[in-house]
PDB file of N, CA and C in Angstrom:
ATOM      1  N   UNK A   1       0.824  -1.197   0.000  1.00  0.00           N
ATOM      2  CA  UNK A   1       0.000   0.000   0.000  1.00  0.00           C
ATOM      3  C   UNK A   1       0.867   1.259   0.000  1.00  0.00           C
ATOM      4  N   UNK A   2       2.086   1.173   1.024  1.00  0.00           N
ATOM      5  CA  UNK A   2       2.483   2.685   0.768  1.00  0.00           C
ATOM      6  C   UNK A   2       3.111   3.029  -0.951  1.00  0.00           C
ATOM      7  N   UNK A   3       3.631   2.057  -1.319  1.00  0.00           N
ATOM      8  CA  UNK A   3       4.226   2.359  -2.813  1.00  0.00           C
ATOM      9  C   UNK A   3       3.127   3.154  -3.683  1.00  0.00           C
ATOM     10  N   UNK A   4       2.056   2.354  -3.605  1.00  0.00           N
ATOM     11  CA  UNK A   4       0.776   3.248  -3.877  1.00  0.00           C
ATOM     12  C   UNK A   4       0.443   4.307  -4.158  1.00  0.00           C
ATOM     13  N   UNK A   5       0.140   4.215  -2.386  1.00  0.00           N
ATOM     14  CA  UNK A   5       0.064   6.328  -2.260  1.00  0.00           C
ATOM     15  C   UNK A   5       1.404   6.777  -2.408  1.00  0.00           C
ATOM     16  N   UNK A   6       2.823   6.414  -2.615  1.00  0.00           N
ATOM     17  CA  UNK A   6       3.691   7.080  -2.617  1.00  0.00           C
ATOM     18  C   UNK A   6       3.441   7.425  -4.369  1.00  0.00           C
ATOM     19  N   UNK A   7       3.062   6.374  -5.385  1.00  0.00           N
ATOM     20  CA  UNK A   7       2.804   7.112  -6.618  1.00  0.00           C
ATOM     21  C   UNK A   7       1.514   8.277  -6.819  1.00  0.00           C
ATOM     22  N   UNK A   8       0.298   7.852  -6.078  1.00  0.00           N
ATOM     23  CA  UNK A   8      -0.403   8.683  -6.027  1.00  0.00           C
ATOM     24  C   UNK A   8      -0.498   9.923  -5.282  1.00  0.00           C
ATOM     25  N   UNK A   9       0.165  10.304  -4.089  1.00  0.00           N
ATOM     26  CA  UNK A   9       0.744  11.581  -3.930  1.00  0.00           C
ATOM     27  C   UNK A   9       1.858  11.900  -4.473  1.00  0.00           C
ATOM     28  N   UNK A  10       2.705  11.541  -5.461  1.00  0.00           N
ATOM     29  CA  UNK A  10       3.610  12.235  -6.084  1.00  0.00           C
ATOM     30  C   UNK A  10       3.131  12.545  -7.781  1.00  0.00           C
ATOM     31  N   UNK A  11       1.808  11.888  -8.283  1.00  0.00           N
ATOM     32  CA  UNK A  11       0.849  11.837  -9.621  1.00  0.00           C
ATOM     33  C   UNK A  11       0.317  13.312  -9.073  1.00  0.00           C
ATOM     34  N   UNK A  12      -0.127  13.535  -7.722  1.00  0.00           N
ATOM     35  CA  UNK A  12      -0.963  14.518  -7.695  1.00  0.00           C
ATOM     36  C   UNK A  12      -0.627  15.894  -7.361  1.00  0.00           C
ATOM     37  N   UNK A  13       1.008  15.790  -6.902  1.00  0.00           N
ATOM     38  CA  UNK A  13       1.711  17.087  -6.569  1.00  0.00           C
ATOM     39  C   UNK A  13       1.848  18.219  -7.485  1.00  0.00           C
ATOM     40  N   UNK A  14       1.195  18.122  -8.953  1.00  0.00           N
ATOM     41  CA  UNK A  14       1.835  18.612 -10.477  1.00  0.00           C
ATOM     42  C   UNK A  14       0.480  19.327 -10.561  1.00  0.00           C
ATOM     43  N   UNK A  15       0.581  20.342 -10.708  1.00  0.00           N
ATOM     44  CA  UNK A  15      -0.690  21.147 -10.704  1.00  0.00           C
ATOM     45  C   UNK A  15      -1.266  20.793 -12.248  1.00  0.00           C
ATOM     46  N   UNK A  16      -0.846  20.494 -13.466  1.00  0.00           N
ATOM     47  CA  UNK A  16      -0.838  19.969 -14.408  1.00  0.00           C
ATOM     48  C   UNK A  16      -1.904  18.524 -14.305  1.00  0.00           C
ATOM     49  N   UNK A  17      -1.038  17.767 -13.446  1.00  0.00           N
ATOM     50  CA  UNK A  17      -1.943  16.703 -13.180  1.00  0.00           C
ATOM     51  C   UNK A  17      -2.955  16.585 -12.749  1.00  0.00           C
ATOM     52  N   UNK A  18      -3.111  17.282 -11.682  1.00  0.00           N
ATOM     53  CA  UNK A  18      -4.379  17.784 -10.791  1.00  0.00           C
ATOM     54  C   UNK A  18      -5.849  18.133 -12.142  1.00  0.00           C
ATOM     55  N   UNK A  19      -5.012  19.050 -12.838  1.00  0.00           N
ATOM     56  CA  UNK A  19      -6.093  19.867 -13.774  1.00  0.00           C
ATOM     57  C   UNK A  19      -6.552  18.832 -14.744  1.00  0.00           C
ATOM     58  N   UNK A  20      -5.880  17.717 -14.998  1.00  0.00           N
ATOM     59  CA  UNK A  20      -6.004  16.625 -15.774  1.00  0.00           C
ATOM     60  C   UNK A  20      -7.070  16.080 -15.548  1.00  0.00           C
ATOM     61  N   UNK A  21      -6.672  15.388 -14.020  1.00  0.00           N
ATOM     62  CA  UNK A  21      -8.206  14.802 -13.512  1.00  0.00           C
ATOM     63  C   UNK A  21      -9.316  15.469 -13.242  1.00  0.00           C
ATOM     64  N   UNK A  22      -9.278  16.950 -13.136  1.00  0.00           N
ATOM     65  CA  UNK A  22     -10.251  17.533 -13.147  1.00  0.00           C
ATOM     66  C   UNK A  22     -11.198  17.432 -14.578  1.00  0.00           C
ATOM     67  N   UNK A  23     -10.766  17.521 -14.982  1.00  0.00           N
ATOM     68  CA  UNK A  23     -11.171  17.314 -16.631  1.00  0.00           C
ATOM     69  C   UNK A  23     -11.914  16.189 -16.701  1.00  0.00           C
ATOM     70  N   UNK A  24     -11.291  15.330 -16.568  1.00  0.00           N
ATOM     71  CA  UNK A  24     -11.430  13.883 -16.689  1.00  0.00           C
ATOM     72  C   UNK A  24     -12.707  13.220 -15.794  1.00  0.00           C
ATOM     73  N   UNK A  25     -13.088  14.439 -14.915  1.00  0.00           N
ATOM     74  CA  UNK A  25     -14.339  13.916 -13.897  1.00  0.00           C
ATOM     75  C   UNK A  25     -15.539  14.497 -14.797  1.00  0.00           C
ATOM     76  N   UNK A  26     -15.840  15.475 -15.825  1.00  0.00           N
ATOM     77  CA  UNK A  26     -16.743  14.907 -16.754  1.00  0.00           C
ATOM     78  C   UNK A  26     -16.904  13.929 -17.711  1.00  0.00           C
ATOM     79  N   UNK A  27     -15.719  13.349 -18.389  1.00  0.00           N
ATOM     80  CA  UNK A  27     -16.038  12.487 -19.576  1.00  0.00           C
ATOM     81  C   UNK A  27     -14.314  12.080 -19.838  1.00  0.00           C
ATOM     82  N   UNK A  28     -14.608  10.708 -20.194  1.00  0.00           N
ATOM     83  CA  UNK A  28     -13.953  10.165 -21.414  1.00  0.00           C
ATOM     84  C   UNK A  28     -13.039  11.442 -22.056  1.00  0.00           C
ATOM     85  N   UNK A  29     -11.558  11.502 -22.536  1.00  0.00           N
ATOM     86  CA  UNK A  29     -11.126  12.483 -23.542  1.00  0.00           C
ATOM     87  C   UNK A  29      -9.804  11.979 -24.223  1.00  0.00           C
ATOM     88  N   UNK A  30     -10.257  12.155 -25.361  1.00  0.00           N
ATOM     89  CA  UNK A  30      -8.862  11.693 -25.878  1.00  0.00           C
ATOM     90  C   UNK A  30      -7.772  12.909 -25.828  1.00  0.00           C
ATOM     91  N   UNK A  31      -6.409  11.570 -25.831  1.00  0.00           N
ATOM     92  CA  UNK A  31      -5.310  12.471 -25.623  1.00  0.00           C
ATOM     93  C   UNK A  31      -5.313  13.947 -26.061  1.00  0.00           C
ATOM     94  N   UNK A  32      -5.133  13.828 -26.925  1.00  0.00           N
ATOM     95  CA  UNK A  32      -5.206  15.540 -28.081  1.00  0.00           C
ATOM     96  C   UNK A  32      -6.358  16.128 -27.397  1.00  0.00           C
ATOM     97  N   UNK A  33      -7.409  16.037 -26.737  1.00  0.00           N
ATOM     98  CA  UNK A  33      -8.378  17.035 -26.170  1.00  0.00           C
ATOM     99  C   UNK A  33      -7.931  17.397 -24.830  1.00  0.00           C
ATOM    100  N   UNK A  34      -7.157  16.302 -24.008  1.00  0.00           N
ATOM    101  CA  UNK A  34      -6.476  17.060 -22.931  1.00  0.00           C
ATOM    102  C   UNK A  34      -5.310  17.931 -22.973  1.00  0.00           C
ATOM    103  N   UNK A  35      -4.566  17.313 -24.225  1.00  0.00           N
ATOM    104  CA  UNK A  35      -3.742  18.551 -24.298  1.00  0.00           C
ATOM    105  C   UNK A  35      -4.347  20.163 -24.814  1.00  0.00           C
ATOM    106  N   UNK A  36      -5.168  20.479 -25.514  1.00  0.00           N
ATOM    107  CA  UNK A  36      -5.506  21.335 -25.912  1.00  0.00           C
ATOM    108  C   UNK A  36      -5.374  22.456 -24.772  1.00  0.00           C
ATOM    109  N   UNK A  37      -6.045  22.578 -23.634  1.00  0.00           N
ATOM    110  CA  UNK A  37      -5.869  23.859 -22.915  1.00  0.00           C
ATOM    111  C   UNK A  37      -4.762  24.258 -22.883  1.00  0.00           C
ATOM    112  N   UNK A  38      -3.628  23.728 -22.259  1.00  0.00           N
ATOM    113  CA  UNK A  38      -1.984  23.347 -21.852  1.00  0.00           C
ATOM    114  C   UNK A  38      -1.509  24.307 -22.766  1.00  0.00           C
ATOM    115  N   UNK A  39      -0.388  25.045 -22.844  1.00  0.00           N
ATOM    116  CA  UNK A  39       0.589  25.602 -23.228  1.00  0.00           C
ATOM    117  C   UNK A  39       2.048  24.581 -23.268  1.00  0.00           C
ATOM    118  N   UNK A  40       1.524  23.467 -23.860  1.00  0.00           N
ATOM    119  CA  UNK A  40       3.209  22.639 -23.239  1.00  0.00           C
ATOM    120  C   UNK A  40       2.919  21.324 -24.731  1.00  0.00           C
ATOM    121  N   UNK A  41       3.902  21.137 -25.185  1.00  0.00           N
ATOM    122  CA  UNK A  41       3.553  20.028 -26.462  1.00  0.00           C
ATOM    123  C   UNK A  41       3.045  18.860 -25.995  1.00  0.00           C
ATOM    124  N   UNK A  42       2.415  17.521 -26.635  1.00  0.00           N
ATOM    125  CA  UNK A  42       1.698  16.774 -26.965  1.00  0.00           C
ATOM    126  C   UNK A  42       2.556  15.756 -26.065  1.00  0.00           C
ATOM    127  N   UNK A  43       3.958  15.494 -26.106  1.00  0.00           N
ATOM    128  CA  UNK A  43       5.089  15.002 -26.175  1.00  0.00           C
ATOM    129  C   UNK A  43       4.956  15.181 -24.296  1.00  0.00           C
ATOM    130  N   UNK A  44       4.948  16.061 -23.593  1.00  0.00           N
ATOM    131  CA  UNK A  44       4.963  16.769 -22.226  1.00  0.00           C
ATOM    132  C   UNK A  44       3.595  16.595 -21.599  1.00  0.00           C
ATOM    133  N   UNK A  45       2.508  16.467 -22.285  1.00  0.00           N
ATOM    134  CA  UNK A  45       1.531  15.855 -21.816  1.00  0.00           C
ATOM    135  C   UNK A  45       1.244  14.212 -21.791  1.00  0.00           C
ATOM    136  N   UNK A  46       2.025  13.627 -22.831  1.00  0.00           N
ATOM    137  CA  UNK A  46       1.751  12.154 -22.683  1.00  0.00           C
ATOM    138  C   UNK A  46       2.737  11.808 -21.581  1.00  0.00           C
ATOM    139  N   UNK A  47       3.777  12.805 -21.030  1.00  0.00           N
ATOM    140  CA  UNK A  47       4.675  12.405 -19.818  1.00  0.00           C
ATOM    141  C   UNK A  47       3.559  11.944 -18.586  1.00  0.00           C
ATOM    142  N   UNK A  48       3.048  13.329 -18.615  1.00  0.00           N
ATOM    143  CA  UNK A  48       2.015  13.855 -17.401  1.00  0.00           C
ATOM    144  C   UNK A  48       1.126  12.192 -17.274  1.00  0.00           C
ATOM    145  N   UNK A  49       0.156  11.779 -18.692  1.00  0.00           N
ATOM    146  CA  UNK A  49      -0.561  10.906 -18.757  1.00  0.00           C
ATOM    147  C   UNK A  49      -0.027   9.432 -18.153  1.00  0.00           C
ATOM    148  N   UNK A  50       1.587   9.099 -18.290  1.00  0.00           N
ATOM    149  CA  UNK A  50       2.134   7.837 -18.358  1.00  0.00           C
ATOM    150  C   UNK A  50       1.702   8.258 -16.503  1.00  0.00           C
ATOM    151  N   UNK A  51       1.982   9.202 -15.763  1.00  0.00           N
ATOM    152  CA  UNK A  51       2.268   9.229 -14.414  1.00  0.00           C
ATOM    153  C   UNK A  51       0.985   8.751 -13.738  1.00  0.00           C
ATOM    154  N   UNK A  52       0.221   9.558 -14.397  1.00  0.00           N
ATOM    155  CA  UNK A  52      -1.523   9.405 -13.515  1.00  0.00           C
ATOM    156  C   UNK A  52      -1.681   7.949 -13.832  1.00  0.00           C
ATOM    157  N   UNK A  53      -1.030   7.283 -15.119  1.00  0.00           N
ATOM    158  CA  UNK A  53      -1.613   6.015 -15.323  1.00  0.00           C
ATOM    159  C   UNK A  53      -0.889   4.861 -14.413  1.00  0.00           C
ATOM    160  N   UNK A  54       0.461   5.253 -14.018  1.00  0.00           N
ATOM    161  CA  UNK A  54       1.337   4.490 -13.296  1.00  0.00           C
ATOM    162  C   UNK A  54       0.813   4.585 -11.884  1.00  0.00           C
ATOM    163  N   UNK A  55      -0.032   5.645 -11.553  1.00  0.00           N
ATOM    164  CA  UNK A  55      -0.533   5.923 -10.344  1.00  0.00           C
ATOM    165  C   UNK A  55      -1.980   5.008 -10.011  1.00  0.00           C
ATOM    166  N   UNK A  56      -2.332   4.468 -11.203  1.00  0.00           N
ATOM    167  CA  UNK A  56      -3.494   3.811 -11.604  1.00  0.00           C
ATOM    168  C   UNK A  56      -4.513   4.851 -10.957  1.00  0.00           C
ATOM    169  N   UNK A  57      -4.183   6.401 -11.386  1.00  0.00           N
ATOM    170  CA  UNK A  57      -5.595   7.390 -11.518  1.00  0.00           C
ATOM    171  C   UNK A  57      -6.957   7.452 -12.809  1.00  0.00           C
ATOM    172  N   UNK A  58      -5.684   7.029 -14.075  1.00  0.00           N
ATOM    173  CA  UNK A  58      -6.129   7.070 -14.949  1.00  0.00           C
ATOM    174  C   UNK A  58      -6.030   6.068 -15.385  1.00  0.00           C
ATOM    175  N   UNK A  59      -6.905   5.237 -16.762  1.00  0.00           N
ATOM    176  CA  UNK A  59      -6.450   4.346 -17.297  1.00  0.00           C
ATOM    177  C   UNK A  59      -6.345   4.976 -19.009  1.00  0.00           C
ATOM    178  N   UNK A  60      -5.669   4.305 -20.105  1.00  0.00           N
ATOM    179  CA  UNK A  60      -5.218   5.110 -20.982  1.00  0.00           C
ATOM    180  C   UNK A  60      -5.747   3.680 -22.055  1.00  0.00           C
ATOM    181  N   UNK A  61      -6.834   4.072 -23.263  1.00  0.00           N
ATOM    182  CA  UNK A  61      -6.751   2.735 -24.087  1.00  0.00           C
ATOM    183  C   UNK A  61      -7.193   3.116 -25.536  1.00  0.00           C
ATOM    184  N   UNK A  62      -6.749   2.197 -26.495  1.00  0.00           N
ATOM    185  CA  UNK A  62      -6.470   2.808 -27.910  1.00  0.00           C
ATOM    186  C   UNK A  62      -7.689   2.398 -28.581  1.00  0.00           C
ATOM    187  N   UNK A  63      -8.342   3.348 -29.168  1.00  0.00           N
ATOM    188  CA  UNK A  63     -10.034   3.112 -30.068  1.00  0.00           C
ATOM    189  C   UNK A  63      -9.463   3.357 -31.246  1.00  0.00           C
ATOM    190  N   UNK A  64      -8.895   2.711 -31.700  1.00  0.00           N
ATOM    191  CA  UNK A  64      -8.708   3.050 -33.512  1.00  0.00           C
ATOM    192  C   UNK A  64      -7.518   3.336 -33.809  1.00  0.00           C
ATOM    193  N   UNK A  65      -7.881   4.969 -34.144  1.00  0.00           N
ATOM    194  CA  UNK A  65      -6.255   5.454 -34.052  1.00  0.00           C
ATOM    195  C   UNK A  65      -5.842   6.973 -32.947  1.00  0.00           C
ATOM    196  N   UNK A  66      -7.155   6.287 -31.969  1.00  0.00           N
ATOM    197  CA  UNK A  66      -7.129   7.658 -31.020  1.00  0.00           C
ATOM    198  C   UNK A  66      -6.783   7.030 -29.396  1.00  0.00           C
ATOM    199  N   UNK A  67      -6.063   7.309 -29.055  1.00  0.00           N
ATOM    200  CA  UNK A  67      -5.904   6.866 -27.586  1.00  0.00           C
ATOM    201  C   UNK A  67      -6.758   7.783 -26.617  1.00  0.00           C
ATOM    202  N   UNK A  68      -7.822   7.215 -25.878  1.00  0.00           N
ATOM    203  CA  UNK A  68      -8.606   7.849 -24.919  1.00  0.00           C
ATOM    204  C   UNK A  68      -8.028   7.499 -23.563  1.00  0.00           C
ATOM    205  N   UNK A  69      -8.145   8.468 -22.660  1.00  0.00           N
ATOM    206  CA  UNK A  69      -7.627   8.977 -20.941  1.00  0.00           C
ATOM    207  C   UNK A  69      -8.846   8.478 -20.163  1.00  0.00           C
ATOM    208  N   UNK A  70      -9.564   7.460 -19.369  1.00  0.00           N
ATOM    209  CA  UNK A  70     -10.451   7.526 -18.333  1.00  0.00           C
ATOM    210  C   UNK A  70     -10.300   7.369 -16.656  1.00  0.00           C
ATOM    211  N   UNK A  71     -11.107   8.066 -16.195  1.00  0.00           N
ATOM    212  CA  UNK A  71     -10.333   8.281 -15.184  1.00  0.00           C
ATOM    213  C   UNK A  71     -11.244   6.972 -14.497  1.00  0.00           C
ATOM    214  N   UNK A  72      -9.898   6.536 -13.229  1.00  0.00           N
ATOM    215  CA  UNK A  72     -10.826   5.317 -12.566  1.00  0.00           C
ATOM    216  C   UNK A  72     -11.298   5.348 -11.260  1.00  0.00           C
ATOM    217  N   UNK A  73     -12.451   4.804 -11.383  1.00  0.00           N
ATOM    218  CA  UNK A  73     -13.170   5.613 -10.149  1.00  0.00           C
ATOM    219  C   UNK A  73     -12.422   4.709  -8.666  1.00  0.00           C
ATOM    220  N   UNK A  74     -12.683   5.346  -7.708  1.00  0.00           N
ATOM    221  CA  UNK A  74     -12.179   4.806  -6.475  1.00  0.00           C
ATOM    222  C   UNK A  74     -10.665   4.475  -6.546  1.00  0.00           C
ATOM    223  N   UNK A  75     -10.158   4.978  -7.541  1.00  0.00           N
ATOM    224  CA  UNK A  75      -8.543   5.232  -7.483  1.00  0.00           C
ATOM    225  C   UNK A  75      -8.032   5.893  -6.309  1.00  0.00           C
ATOM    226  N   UNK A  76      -8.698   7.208  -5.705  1.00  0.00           N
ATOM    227  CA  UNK A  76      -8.456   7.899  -4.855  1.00  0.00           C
ATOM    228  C   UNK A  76      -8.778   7.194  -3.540  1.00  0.00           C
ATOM    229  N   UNK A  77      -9.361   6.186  -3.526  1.00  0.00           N
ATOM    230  CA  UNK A  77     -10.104   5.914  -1.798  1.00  0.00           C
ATOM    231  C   UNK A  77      -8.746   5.360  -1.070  1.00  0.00           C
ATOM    232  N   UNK A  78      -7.550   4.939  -1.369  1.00  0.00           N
ATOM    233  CA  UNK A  78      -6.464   4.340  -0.262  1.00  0.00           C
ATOM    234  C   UNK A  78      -6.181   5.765   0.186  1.00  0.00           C
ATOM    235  N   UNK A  79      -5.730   6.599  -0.437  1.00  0.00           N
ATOM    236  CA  UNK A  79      -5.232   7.871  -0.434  1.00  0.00           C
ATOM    237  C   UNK A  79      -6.314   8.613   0.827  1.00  0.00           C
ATOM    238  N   UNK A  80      -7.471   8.923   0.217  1.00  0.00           N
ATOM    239  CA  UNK A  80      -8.057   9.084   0.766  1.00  0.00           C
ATOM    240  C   UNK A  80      -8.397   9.166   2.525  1.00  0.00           C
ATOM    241  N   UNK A  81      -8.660   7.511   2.394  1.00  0.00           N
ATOM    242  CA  UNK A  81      -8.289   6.967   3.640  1.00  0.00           C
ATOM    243  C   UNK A  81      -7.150   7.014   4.808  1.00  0.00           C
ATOM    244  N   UNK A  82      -6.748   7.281   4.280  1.00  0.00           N
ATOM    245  CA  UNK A  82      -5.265   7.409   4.896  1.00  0.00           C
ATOM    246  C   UNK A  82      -4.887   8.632   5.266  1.00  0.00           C
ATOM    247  N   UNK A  83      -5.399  10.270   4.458  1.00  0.00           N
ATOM    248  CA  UNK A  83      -5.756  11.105   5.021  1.00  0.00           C
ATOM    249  C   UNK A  83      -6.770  11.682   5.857  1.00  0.00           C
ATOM    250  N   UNK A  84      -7.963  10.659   5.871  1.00  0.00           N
ATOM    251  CA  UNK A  84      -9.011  10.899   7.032  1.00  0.00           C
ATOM    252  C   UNK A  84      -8.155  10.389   8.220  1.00  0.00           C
ATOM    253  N   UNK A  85      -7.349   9.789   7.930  1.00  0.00           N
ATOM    254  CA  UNK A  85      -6.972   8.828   9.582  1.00  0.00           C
ATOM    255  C   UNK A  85      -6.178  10.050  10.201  1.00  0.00           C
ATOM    256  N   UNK A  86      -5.873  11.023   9.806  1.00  0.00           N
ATOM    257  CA  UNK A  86      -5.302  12.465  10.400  1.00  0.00           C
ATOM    258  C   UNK A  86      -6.440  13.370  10.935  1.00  0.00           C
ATOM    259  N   UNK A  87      -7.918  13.541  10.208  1.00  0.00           N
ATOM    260  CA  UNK A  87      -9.145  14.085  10.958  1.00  0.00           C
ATOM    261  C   UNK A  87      -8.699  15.422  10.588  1.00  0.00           C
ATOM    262  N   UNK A  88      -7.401  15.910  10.471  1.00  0.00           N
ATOM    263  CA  UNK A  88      -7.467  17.712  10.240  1.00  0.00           C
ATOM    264  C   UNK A  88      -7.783  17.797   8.755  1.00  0.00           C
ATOM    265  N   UNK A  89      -7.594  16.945   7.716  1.00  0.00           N
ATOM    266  CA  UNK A  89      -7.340  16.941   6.094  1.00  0.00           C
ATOM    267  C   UNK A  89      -8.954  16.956   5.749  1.00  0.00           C
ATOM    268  N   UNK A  90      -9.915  17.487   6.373  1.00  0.00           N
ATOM    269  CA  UNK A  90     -11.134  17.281   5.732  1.00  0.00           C
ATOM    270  C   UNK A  90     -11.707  18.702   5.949  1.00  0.00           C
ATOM    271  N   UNK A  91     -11.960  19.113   4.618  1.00  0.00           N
ATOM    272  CA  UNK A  91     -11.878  19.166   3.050  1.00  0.00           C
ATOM    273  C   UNK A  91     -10.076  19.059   2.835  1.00  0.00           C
ATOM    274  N   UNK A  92      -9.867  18.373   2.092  1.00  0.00           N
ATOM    275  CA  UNK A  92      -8.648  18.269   1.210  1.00  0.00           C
ATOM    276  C   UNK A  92      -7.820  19.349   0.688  1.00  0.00           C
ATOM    277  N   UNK A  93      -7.338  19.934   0.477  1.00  0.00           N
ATOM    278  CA  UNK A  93      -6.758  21.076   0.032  1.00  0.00           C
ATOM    279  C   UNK A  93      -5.442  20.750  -0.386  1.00  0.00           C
ATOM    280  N   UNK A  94      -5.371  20.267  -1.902  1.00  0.00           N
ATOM    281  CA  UNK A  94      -3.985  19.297  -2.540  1.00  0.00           C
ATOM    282  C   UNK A  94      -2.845  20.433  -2.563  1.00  0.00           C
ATOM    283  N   UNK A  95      -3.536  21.784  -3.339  1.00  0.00           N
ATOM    284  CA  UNK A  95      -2.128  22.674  -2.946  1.00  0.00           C
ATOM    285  C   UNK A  95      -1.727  23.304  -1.652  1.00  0.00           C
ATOM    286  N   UNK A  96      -2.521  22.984  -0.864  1.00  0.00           N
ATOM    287  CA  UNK A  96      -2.180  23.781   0.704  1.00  0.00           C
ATOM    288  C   UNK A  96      -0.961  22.498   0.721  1.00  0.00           C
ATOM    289  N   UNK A  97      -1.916  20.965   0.640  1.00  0.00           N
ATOM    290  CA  UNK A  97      -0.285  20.083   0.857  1.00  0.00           C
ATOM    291  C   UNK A  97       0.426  20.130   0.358  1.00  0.00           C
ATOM    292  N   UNK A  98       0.668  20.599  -1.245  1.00  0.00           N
ATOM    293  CA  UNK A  98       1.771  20.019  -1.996  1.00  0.00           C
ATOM    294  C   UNK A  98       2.888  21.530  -0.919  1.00  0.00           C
ATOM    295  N   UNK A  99       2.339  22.938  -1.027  1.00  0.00           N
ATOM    296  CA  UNK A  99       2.907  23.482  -0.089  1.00  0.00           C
ATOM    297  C   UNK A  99       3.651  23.117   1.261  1.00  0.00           C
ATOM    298  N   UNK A 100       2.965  22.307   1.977  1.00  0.00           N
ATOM    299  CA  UNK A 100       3.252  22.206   3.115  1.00  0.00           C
ATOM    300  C   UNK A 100       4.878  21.066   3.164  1.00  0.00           C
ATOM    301  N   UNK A 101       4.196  20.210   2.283  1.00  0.00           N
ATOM    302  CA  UNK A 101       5.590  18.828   1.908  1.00  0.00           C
ATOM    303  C   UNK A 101       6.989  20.047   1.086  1.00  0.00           C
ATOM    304  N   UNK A 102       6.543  21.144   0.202  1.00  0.00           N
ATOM    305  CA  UNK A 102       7.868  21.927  -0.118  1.00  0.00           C
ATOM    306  C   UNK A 102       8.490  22.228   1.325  1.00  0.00           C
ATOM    307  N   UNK A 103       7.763  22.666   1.935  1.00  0.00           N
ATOM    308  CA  UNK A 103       8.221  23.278   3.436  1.00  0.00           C
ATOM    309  C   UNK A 103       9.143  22.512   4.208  1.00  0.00           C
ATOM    310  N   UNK A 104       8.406  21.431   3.913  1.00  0.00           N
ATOM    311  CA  UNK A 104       9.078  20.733   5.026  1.00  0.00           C
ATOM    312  C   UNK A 104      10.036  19.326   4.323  1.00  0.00           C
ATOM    313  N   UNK A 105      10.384  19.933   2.752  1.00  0.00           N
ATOM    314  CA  UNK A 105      11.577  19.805   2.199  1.00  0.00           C
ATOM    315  C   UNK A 105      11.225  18.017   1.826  1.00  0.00           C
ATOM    316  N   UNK A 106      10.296  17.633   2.325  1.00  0.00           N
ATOM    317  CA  UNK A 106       9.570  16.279   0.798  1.00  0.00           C
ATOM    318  C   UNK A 106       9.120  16.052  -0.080  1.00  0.00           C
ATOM    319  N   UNK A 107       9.420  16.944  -0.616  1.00  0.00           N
ATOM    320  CA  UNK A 107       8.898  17.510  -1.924  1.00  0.00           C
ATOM    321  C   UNK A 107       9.263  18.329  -3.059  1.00  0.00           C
ATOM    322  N   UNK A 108      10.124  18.185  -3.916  1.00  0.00           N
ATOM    323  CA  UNK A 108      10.469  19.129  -4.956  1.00  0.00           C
ATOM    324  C   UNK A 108       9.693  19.053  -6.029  1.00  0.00           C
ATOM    325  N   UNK A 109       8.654  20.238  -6.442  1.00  0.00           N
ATOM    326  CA  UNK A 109       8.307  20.191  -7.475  1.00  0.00           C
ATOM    327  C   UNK A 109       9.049  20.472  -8.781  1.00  0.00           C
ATOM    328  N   UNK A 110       8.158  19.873  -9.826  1.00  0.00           N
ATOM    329  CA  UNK A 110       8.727  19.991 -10.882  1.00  0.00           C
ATOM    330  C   UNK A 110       9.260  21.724 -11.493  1.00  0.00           C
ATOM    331  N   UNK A 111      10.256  21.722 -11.952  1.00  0.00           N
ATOM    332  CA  UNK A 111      10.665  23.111 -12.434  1.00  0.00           C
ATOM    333  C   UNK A 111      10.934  23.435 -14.199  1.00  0.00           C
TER     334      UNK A 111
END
């Protein structure tokens, strides 16, 4: 379990990523539609995608000649769990943490 959440809090530290799954909690999208908002090439987003998928946030599968992103549900509940068992983390606030882990130097975000 910790390897886990150690991929899924380090999938979710990337404000990039974050915005990913946000997306991804209305619908189905293929690759090329998540990159579209992004300012960053196609190439830098399928990085982003391999992570959430290694995190098993997302799952990633090929319809033709289009690769679609879905997100999987109850991916988040170990994670989850594991931050209720602290009682202060409720409501969640991912950038107050990803902040708090820079602080306290477990954490280097990406630059």
């Amino acid at each position: 379990m910790e390897t886990s959440l150690d991929y899924t809090f380090a999938a979710l530290a990337d404000p990039t990523r974050r915005a990913i799954l946000s997306m991804l909690l209305e619908d189905d999208m293929a690759v090329t539609d998540v990159a579209e908002p992004f300012d960053m090439s196609l190439a830098a987003i399928s990085k982003h995608l391999n992570i959430l998928t290694r995190a098993g946030l997302i799952s990633q599968e090929k319809r033709g000649r289009v690769k679609w992103c879905k997100l999987e549900p109850g991916a988040l509940k170990a994670a989850s769990v594991w931050m209720q068992g602290f009682g202060q983390f409720e409501p969640v606030n991912l950038d107050d943490f990803e902040r708090y882990l820079v602080s306290e130097n477990l954490f280097a975000p990406d630059e």
